[in-house]
C-alpha atoms as a PDB file:
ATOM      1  CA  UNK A   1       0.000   0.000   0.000  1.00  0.00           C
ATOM      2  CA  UNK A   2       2.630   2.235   0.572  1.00  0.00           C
ATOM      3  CA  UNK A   3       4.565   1.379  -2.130  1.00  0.00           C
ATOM      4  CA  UNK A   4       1.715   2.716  -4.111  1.00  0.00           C
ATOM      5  CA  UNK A   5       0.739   5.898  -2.350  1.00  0.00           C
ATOM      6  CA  UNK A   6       4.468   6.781  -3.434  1.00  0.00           C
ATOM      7  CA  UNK A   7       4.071   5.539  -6.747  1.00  0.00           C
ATOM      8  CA  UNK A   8       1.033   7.834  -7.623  1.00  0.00           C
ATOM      9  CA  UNK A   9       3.327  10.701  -5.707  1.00  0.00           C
ATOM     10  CA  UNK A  10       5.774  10.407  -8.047  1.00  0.00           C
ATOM     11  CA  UNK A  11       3.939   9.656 -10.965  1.00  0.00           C
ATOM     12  CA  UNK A  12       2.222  13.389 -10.362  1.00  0.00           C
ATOM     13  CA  UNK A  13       5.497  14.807  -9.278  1.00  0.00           C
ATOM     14  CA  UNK A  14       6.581  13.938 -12.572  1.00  0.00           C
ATOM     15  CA  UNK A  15       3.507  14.794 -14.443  1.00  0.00           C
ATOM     16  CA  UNK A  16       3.446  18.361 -12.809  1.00  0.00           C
ATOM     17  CA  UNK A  17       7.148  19.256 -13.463  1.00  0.00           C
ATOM     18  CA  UNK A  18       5.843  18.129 -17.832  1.00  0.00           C
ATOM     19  CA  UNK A  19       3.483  20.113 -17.612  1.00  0.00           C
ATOM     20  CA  UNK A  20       5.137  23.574 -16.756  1.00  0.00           C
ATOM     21  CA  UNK A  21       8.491  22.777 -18.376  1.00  0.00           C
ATOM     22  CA  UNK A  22       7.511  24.648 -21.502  1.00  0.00           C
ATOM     23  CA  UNK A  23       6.357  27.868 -19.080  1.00  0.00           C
ATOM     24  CA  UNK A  24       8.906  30.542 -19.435  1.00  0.00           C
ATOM     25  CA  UNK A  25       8.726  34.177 -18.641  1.00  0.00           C
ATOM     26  CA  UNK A  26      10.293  37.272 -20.281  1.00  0.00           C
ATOM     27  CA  UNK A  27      10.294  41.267 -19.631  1.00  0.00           C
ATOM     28  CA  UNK A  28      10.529  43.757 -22.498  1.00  0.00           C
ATOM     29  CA  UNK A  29       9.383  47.578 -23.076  1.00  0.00           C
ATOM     30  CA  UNK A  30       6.356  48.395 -24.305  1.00  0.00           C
ATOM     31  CA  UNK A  31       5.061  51.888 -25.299  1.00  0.00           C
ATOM     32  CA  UNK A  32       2.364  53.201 -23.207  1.00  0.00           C
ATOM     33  CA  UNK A  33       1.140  55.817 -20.732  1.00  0.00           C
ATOM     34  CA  UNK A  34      -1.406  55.179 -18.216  1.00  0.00           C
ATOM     35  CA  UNK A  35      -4.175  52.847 -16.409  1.00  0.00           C
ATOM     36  CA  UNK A  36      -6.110  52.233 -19.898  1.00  0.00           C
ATOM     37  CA  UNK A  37      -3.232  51.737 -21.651  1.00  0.00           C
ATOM     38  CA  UNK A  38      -1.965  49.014 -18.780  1.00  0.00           C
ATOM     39  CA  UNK A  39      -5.173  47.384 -19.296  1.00  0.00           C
ATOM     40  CA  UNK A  40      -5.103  46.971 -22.993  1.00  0.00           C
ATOM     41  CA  UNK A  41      -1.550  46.041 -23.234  1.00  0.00           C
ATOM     42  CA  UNK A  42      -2.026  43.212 -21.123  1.00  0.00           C
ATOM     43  CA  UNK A  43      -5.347  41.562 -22.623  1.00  0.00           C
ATOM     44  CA  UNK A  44      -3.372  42.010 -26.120  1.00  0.00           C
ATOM     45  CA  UNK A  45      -0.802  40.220 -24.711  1.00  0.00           C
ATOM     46  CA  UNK A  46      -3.352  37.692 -22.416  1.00  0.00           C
ATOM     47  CA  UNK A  47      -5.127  37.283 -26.234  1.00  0.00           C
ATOM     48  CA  UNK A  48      -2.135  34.909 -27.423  1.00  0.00           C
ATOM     49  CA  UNK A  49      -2.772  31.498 -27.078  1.00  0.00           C
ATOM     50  CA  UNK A  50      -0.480  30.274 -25.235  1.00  0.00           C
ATOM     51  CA  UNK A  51       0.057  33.285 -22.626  1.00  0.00           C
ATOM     52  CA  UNK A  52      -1.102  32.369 -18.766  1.00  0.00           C
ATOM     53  CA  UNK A  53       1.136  36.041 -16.971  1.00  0.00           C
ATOM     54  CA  UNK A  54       0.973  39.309 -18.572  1.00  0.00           C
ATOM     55  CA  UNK A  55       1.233  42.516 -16.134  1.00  0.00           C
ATOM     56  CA  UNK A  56       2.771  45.782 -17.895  1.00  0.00           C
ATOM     57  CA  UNK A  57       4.333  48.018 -15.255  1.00  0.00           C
ATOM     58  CA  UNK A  58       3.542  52.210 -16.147  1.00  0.00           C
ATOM     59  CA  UNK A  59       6.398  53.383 -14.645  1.00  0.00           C
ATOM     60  CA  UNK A  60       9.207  51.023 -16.112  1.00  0.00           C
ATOM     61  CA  UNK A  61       7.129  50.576 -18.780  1.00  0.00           C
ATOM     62  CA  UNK A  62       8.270  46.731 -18.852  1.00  0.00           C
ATOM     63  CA  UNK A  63       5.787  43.994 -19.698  1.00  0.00           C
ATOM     64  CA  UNK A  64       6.984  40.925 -17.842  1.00  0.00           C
ATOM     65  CA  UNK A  65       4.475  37.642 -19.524  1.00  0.00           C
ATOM     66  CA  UNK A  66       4.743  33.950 -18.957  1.00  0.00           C
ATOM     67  CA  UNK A  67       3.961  32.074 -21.819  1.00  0.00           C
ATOM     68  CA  UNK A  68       4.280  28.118 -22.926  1.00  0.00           C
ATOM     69  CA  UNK A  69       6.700  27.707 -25.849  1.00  0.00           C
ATOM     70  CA  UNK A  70       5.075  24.761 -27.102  1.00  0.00           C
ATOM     71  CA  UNK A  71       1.690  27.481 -27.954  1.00  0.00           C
ATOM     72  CA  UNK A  72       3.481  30.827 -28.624  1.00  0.00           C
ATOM     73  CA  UNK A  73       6.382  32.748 -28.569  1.00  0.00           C
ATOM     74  CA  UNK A  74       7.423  35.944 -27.613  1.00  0.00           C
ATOM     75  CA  UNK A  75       7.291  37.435 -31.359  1.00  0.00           C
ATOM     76  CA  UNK A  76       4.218  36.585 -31.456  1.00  0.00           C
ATOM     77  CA  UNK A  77       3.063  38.618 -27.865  1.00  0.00           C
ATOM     78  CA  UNK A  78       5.028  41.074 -29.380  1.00  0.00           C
ATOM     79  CA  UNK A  79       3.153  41.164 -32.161  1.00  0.00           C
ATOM     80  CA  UNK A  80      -0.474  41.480 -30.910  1.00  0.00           C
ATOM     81  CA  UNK A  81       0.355  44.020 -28.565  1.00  0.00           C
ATOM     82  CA  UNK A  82       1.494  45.818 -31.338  1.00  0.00           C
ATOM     83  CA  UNK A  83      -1.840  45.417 -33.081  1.00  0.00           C
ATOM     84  CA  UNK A  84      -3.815  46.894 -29.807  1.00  0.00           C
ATOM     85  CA  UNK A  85      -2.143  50.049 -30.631  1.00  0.00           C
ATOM     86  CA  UNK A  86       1.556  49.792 -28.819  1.00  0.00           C
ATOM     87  CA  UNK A  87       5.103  49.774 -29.963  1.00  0.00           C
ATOM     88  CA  UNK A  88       7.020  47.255 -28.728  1.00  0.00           C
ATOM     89  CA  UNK A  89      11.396  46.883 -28.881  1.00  0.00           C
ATOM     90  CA  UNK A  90      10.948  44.479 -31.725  1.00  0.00           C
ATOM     91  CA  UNK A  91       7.373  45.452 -33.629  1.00  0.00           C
ATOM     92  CA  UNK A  92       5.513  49.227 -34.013  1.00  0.00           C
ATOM     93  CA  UNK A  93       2.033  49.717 -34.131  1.00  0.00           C
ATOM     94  CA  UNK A  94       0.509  50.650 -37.212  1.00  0.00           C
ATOM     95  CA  UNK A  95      -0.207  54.552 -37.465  1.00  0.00           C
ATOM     96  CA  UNK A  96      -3.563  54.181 -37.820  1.00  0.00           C
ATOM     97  CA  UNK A  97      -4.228  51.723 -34.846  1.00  0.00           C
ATOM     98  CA  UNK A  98      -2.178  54.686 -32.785  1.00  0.00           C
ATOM     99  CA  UNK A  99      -4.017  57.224 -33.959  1.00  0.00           C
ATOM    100  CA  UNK A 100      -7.278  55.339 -32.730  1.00  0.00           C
ATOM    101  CA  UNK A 101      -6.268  55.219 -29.359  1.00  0.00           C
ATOM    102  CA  UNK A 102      -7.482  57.755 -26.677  1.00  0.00           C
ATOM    103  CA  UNK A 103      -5.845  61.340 -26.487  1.00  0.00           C
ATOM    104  CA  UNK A 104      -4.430  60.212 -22.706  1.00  0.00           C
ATOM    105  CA  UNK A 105      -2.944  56.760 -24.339  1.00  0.00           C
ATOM    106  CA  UNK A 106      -1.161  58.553 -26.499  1.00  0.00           C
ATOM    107  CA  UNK A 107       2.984  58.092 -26.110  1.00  0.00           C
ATOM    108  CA  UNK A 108       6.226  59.135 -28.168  1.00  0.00           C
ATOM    109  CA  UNK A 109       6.522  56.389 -30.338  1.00  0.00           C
ATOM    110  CA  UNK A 110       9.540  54.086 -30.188  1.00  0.00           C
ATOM    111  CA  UNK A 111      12.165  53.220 -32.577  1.00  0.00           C
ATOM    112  CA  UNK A 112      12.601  49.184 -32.930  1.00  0.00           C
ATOM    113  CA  UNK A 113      14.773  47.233 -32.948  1.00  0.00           C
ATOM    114  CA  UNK A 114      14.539  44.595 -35.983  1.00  0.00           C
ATOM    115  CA  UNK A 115      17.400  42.295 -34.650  1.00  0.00           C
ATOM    116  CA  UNK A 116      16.777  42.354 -30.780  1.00  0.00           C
ATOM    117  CA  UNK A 117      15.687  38.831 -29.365  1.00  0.00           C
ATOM    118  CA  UNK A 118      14.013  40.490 -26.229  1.00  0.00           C
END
């Protein structure tokens, strides 16, 4: 009986460490100036499949996001926070997706940076 009580212990120790062995989490900056702006960066980046963490801090301006890499990966966070409307290091929002967003939400735009893997 014991013998199987630590059987099933392991067996879920071991199933448990599987299943968040593709989890990893990153920080990058992303463009953006208050409360509403916090709020839609992080459902953009909450959208991707994949994405289980995203909290985008206003005054660092850093997104940190946990994501599994067997679902997503970070070019692809990148990307749809990009498409809400804010420049990221390694994609820009389109001009007219900016110019949509509310007169508050609107920050000096970012140059990016094509080769960065951040």
């Amino acid at each position: 009986m014991k013998t199987r009580i630590l059987s099933a212990l392991f067996i879920l120790g071991v199933s448990s460490l599987t299943l968040f062995a593709g989890n990893k989490t990153e920080k990058f900056k992303v463009a953006g100036n208050c409360g509403m702006c916090e709020a839609r960066i992080e459902k953009a980046a909450k959208s991707v499949d994949g994405v289980s963490e995203a909290d985008w801090n206003q005054e660092t301006r850093m997104i940190e996001v946990t994501f599994d890499t067997s679902l997503t990966d970070l070019g692809a966070i990148h990307k749809a926070i990009a498409e809400a409307g804010h420049d990221t290091v390694q994609c820009s929002a389109s001009d007219e997706v900016y110019e949509e967003l509310p007169a508050c939400c609107k920050y000096e735009r970012m140059a990016v940076d094509k080769s960065s893997g951040s």
